[in-house]
Every structure is written in structure tokens, then in C-alpha cells.
PDB file of N, CA and C in Angstrom:
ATOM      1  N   UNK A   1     -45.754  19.928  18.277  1.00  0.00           N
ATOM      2  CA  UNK A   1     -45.528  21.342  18.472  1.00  0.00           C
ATOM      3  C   UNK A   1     -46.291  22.122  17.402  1.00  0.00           C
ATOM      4  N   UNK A   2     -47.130  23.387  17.886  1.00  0.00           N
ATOM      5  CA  UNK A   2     -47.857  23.976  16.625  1.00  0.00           C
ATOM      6  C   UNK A   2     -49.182  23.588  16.685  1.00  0.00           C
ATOM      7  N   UNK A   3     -49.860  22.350  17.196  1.00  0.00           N
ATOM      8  CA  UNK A   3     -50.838  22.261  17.159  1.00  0.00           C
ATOM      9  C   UNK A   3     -51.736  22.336  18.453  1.00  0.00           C
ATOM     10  N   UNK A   4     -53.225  22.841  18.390  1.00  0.00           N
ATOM     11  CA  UNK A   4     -53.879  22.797  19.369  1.00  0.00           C
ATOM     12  C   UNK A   4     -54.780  21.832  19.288  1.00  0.00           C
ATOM     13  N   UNK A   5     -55.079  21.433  20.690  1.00  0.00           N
ATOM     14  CA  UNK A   5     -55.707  20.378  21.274  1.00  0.00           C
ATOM     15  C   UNK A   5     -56.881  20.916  21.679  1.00  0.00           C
ATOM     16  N   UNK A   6     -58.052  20.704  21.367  1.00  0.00           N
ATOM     17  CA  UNK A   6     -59.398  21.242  22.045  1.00  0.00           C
ATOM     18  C   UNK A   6     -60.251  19.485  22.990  1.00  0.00           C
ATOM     19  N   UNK A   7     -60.398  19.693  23.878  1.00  0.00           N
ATOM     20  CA  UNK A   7     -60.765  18.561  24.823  1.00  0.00           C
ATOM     21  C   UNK A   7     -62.197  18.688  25.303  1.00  0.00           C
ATOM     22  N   UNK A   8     -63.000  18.358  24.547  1.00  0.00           N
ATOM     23  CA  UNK A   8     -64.250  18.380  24.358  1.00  0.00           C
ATOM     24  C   UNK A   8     -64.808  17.450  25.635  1.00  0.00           C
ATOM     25  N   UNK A   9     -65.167  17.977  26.758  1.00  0.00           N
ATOM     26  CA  UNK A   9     -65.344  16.853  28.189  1.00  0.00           C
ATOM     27  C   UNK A   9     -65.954  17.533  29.223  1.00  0.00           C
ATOM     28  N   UNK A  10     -65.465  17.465  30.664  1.00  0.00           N
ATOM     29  CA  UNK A  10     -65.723  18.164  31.920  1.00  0.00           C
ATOM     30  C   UNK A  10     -65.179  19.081  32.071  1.00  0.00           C
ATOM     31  N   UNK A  11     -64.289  19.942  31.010  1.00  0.00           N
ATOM     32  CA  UNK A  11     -63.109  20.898  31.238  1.00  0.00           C
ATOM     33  C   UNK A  11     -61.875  20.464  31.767  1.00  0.00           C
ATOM     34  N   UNK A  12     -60.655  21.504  31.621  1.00  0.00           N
ATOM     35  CA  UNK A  12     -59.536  21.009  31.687  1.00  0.00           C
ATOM     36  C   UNK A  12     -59.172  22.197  32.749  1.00  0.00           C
ATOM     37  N   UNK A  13     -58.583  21.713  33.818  1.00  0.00           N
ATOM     38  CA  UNK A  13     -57.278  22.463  34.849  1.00  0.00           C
ATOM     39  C   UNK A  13     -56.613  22.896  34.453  1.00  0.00           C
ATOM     40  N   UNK A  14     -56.711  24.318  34.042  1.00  0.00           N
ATOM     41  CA  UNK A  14     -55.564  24.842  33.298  1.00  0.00           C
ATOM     42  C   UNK A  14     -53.943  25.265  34.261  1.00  0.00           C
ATOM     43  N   UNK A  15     -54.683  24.875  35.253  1.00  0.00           N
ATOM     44  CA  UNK A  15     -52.957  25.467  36.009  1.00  0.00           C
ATOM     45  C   UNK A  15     -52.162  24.255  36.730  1.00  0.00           C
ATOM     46  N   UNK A  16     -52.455  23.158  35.727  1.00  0.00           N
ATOM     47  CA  UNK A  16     -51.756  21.861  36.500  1.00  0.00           C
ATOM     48  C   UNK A  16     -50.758  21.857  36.104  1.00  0.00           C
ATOM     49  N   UNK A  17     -49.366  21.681  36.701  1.00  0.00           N
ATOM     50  CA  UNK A  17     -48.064  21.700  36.522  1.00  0.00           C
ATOM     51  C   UNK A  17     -48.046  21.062  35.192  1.00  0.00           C
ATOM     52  N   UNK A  18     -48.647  19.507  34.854  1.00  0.00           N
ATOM     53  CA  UNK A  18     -48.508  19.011  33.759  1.00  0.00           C
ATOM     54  C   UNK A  18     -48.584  19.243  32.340  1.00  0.00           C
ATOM     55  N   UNK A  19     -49.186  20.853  32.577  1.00  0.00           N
ATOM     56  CA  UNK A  19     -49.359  21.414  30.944  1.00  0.00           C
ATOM     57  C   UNK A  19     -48.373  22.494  30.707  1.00  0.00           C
ATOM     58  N   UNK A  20     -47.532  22.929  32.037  1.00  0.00           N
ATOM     59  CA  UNK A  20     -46.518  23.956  31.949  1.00  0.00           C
ATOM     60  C   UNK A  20     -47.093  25.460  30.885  1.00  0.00           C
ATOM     61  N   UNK A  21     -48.151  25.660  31.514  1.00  0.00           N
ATOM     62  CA  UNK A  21     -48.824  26.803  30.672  1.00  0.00           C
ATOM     63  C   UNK A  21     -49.348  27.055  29.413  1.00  0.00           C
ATOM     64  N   UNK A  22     -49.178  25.644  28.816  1.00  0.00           N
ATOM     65  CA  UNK A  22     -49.969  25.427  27.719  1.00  0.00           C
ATOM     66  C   UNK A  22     -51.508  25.431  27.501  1.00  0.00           C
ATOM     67  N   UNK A  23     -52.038  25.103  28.848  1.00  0.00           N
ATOM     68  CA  UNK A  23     -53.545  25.373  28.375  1.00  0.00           C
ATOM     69  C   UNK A  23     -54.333  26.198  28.837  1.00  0.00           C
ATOM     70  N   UNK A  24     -55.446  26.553  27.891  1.00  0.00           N
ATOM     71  CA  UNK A  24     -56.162  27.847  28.089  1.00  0.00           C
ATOM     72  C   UNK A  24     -57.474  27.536  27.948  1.00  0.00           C
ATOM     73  N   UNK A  25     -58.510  28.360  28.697  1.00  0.00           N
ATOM     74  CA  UNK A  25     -60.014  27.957  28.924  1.00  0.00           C
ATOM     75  C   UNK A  25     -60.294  28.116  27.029  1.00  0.00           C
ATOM     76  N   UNK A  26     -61.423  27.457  26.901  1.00  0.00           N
ATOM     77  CA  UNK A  26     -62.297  27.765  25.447  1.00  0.00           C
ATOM     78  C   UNK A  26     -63.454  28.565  25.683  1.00  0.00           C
ATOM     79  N   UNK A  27     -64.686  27.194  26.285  1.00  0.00           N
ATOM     80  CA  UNK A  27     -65.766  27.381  26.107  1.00  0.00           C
ATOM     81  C   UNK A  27     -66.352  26.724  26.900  1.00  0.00           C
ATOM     82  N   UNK A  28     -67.259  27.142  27.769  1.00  0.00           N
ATOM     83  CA  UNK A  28     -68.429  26.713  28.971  1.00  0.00           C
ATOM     84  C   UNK A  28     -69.679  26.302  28.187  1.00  0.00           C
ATOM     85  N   UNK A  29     -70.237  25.454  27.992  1.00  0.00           N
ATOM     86  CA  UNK A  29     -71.452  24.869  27.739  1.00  0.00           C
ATOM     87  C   UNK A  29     -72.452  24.722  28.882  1.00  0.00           C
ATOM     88  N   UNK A  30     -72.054  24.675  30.130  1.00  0.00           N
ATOM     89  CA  UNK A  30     -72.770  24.497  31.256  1.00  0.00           C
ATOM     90  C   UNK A  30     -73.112  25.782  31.539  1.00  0.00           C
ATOM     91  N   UNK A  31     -71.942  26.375  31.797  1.00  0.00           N
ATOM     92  CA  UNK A  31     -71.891  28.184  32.411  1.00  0.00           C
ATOM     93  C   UNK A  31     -72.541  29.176  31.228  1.00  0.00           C
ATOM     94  N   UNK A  32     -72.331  28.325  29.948  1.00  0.00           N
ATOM     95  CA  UNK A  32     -72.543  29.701  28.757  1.00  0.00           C
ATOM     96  C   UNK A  32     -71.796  30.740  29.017  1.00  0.00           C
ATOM     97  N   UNK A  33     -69.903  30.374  29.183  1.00  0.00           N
ATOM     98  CA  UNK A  33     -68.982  31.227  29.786  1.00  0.00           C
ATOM     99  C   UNK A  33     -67.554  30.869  28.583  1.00  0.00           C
ATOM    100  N   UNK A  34     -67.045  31.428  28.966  1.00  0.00           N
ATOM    101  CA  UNK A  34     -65.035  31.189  28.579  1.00  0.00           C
ATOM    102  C   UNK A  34     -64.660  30.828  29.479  1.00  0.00           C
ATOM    103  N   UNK A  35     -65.078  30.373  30.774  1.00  0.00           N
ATOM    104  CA  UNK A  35     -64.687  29.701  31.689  1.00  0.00           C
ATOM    105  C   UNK A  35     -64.608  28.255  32.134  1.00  0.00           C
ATOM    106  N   UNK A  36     -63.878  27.363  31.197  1.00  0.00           N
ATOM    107  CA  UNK A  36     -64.154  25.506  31.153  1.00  0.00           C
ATOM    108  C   UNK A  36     -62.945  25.016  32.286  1.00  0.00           C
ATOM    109  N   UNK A  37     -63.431  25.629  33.185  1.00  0.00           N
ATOM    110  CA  UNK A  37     -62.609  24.915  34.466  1.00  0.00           C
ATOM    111  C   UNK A  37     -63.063  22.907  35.379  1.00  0.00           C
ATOM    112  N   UNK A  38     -62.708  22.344  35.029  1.00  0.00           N
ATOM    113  CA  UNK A  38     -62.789  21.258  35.757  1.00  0.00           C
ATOM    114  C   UNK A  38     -63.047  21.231  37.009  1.00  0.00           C
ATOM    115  N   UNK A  39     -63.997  21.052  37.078  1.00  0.00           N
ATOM    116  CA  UNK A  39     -64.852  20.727  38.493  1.00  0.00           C
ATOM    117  C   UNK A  39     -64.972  18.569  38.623  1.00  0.00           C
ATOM    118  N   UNK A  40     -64.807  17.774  38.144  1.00  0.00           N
ATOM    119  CA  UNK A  40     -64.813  16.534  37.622  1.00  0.00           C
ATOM    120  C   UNK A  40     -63.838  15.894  37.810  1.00  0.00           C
ATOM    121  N   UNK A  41     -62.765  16.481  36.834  1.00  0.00           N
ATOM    122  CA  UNK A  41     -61.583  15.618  36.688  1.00  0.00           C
ATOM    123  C   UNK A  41     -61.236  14.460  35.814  1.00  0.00           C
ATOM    124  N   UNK A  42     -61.742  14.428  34.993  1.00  0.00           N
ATOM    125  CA  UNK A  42     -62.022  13.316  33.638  1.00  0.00           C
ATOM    126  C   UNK A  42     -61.680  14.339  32.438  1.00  0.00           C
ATOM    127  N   UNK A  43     -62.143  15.387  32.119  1.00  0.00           N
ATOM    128  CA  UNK A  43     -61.359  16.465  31.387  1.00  0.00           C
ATOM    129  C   UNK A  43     -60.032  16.337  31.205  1.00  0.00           C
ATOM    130  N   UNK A  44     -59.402  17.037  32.491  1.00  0.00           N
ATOM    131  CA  UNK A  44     -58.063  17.264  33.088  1.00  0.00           C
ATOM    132  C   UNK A  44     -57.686  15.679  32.799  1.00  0.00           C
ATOM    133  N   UNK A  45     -57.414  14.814  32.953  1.00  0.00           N
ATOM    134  CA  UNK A  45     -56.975  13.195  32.565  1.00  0.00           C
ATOM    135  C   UNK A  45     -56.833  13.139  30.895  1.00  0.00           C
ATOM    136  N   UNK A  46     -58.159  13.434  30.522  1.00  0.00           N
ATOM    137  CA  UNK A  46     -58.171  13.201  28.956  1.00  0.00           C
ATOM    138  C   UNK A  46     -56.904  14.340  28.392  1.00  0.00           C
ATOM    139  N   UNK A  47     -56.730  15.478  29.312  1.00  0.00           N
ATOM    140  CA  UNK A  47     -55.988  16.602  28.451  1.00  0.00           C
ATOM    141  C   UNK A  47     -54.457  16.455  29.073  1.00  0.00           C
ATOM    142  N   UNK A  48     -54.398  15.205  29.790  1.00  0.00           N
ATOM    143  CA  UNK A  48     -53.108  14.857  30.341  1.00  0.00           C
ATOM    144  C   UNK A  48     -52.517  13.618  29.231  1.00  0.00           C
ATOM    145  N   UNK A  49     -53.768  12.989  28.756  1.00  0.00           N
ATOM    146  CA  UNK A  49     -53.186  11.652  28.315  1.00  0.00           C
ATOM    147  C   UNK A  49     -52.901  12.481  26.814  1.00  0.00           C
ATOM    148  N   UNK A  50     -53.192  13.452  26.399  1.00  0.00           N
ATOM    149  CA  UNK A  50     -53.162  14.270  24.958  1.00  0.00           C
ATOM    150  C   UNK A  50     -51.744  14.915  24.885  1.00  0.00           C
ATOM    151  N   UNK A  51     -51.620  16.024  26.208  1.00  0.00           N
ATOM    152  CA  UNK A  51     -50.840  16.889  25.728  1.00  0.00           C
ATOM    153  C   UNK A  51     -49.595  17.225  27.172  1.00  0.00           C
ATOM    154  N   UNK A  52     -49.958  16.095  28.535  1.00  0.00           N
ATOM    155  CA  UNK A  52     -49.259  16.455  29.576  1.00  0.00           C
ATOM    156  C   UNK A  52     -47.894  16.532  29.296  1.00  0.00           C
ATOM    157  N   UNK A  53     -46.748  17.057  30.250  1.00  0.00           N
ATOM    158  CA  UNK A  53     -45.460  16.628  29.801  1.00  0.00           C
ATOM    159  C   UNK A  53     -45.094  15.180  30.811  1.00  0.00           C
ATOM    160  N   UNK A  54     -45.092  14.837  31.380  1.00  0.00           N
ATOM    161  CA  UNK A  54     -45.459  13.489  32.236  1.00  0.00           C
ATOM    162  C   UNK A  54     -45.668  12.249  30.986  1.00  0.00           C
ATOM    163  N   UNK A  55     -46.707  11.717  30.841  1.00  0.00           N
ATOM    164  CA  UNK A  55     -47.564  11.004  29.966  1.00  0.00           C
ATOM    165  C   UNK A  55     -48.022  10.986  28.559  1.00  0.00           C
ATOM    166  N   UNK A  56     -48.146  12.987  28.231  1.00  0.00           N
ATOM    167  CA  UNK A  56     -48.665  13.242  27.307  1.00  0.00           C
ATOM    168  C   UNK A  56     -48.098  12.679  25.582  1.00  0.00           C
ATOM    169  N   UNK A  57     -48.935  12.193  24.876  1.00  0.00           N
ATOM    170  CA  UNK A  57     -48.596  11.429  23.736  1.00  0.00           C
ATOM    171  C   UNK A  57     -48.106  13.003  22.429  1.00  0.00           C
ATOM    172  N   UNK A  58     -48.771  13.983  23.286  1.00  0.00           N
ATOM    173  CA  UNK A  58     -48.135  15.048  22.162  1.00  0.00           C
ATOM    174  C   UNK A  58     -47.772  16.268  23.016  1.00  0.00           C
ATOM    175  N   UNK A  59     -46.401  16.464  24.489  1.00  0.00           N
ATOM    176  CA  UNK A  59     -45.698  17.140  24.624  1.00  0.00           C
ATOM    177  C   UNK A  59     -45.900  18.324  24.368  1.00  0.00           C
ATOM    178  N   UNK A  60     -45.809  18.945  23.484  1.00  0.00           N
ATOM    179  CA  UNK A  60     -45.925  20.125  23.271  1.00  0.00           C
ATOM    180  C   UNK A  60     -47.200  20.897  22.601  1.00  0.00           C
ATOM    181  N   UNK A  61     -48.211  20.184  22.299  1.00  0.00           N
ATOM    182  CA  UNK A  61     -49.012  20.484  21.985  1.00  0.00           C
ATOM    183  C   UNK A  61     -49.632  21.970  22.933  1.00  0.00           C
ATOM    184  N   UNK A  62     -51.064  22.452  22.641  1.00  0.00           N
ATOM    185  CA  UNK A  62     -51.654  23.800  23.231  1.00  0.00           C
ATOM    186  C   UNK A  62     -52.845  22.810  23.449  1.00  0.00           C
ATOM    187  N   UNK A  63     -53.307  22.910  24.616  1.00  0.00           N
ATOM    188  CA  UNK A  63     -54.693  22.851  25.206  1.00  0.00           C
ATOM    189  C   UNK A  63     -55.572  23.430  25.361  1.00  0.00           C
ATOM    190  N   UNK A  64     -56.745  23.343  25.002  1.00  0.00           N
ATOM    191  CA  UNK A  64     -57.804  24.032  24.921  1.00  0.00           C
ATOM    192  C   UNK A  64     -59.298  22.939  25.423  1.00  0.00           C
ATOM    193  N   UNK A  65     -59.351  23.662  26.572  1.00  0.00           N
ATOM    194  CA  UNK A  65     -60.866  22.820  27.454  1.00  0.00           C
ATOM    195  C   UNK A  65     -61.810  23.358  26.941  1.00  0.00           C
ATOM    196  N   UNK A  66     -62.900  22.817  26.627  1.00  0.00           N
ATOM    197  CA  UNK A  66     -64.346  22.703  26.330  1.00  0.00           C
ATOM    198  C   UNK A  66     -65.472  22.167  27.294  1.00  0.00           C
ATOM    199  N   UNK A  67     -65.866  22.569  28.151  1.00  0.00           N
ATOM    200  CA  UNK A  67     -66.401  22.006  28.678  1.00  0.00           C
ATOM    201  C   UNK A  67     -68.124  21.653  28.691  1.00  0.00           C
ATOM    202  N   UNK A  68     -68.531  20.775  28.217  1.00  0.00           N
ATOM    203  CA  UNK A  68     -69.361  20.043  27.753  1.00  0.00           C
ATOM    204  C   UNK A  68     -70.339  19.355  28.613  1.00  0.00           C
ATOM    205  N   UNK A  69     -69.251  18.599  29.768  1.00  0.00           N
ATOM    206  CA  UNK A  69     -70.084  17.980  30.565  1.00  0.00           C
ATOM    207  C   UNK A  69     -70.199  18.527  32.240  1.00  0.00           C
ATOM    208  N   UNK A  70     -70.954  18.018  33.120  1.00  0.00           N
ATOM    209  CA  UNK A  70     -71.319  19.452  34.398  1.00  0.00           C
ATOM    210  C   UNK A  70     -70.186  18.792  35.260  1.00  0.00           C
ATOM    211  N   UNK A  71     -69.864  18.463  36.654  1.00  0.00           N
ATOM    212  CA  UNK A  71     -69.027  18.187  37.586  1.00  0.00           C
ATOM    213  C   UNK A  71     -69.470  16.755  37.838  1.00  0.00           C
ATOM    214  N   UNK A  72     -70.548  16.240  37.808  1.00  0.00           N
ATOM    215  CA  UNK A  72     -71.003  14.896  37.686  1.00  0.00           C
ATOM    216  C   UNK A  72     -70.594  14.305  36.932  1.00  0.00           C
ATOM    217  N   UNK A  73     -70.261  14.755  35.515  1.00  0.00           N
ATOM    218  CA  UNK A  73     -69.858  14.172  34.632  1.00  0.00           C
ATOM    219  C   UNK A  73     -71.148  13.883  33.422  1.00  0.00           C
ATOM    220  N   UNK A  74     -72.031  14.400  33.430  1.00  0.00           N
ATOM    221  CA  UNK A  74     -73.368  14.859  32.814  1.00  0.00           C
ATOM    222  C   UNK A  74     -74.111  15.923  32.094  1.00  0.00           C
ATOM    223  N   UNK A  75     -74.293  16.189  31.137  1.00  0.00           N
ATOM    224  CA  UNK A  75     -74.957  17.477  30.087  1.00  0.00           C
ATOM    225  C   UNK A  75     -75.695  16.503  29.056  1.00  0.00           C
ATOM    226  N   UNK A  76     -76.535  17.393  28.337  1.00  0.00           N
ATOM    227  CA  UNK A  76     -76.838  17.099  27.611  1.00  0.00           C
ATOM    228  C   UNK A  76     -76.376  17.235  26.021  1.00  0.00           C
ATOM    229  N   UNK A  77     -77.825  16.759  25.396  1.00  0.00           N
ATOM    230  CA  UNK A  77     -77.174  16.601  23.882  1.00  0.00           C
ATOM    231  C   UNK A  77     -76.493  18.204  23.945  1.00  0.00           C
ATOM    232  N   UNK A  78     -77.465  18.977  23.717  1.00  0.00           N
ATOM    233  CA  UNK A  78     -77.647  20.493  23.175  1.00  0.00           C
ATOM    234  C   UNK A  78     -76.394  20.645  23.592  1.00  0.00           C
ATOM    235  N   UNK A  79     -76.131  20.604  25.296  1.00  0.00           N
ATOM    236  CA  UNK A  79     -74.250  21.102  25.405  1.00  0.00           C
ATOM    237  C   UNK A  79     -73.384  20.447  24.430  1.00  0.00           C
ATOM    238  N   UNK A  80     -73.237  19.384  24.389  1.00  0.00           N
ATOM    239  CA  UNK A  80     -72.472  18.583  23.527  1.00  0.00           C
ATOM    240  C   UNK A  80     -71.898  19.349  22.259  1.00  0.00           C
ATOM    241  N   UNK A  81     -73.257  19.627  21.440  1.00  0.00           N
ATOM    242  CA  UNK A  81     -73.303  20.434  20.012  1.00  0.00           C
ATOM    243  C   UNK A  81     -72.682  21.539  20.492  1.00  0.00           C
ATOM    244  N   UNK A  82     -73.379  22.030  21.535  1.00  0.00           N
ATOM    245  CA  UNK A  82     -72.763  23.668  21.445  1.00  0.00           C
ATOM    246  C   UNK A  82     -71.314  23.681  21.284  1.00  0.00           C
ATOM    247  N   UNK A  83     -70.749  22.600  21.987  1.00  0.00           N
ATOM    248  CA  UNK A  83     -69.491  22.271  22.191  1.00  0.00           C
ATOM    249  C   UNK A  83     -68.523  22.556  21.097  1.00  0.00           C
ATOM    250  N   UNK A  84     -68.712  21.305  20.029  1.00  0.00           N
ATOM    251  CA  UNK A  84     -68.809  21.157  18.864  1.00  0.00           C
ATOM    252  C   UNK A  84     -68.149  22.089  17.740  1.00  0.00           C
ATOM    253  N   UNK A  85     -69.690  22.882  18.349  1.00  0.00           N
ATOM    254  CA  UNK A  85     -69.873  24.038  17.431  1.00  0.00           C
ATOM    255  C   UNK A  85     -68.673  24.835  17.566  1.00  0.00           C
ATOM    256  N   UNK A  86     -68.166  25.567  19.235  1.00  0.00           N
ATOM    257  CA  UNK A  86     -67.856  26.033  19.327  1.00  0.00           C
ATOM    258  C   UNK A  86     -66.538  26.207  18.666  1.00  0.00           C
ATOM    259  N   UNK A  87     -65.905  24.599  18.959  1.00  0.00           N
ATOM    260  CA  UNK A  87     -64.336  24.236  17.808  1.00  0.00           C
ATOM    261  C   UNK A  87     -64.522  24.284  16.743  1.00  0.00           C
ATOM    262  N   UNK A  88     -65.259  23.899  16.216  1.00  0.00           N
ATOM    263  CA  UNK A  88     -66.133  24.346  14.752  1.00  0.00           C
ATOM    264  C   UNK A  88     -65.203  25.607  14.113  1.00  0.00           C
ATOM    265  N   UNK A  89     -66.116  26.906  14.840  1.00  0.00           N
ATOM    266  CA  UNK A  89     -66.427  27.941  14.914  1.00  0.00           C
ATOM    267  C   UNK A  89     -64.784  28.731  15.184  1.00  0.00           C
ATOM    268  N   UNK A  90     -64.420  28.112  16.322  1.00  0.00           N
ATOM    269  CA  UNK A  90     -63.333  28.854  16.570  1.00  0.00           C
ATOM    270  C   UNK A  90     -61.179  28.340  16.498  1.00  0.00           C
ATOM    271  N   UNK A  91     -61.497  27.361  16.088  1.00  0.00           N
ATOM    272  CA  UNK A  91     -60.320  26.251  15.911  1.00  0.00           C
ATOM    273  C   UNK A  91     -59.007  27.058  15.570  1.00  0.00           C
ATOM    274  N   UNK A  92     -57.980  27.095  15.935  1.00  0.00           N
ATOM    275  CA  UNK A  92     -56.988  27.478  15.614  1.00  0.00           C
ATOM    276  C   UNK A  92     -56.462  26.512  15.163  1.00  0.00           C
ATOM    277  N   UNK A  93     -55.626  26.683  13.637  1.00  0.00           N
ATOM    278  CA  UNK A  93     -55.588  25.625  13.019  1.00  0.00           C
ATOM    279  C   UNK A  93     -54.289  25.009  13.194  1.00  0.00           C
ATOM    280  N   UNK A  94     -52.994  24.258  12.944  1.00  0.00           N
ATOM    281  CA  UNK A  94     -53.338  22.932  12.747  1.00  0.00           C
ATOM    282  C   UNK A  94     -54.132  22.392  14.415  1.00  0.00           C
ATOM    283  N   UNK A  95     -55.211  21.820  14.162  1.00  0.00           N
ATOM    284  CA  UNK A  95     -56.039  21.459  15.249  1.00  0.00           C
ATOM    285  C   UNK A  95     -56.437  20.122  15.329  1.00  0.00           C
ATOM    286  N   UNK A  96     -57.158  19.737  16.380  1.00  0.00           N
ATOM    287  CA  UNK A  96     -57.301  18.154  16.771  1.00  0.00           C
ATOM    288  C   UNK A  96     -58.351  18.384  17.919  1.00  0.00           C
ATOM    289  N   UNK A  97     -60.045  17.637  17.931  1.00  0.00           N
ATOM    290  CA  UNK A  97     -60.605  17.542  18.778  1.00  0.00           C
ATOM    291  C   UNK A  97     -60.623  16.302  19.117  1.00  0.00           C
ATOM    292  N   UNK A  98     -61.022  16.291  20.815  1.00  0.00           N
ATOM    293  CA  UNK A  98     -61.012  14.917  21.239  1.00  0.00           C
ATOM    294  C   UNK A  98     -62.206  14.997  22.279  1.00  0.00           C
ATOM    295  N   UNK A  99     -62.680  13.941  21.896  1.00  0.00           N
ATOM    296  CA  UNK A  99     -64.114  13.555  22.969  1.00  0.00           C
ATOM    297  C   UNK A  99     -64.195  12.279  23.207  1.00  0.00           C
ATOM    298  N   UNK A 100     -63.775  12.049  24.912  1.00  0.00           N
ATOM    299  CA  UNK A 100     -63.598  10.683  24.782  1.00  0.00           C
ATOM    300  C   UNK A 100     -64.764  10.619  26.198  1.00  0.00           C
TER     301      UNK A 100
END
């Protein structure tokens, strides 16, 4: 509880029952947007196995999608960094990135 989760991936589904309104877009690397919606679905998994209430290893945590990689599941370096950067840059603290 208290901490945010930034999910550095394909983006995260922010309106899946499993986050009960905990998560919120970040950052588009593909789009160059605030819009890291999951088009993929490997995101959304990684930000289920983090913070779902189902599965999730930290319950109450805050979610925050990054989305990094395109709907294929593919970007490059440069997205990656931007990514990065962006938690870097904008982290609400106590924080935790994950790129799996």
C-alpha cells in the first residue's frame, strides 16, 4: 500500500476489474502520448502478476503502464529508453519499475 508500480512493457488495461481502479496510463513510447493502453496483452499480465487483486503479489499497490513495446510485442531500443526515462523523470515515490 503507498507504493506505485510503473510496468515498463506493451501497456497496461487500465479498466480491468483486477486493478479495481488502481491503474492509470503513464507514457506512450509508440504513440509519443499519455495514452499506454494495451493493445498486446503481456503488459496487462505483467501488471496483474505485480499489483492484481486476484494473483497480485502487491494488492494494493498503484499501477502505472508504460508502454514501450507496439501490439506485436516489438519497439525499439530508443522506445525502451524513452521509457525509462520517462519513470526516471516522473516516479512518484515510494516506487518500483518492472520490465519483464
Amino acid at each position: 500500500e503507498g507504493v506505485t508500480a510503473y510496468v515498463i512493457d506493451t501497456g497496461v488495461r487500465i479498466s480491468h476489474s483486477d486493478f479495481g481502479g488502481r491503474a492509470a496510463n503513464g507514457y506512450d513510447a509508440i504513440d509519443n502520448d499519455n495514452v499506454a493502453q494495451d493493445g498486446h496483452g503481456h503488459g496487462t499480465h505483467v501488471a496483474g502478476t505485480v499489483g492484481g487483486t486476484a494473483y497480485g503479489v502487491a494488492k494494493k499497490a498503484k499501477i502505472v503502464g508504460v508502454r514501450v513495446l507496439n501490439n506485436q510485442g516489438s519497439g525499439t531500443t530508443a522506445q525502451v529508453v524513452a521509457g525509462i526515462d520517462w519513470v526516471t523523470a516522473n516516479a512518484v515515490k515510494p516506487a518500483v519499475a518492472n520490465m519483464s
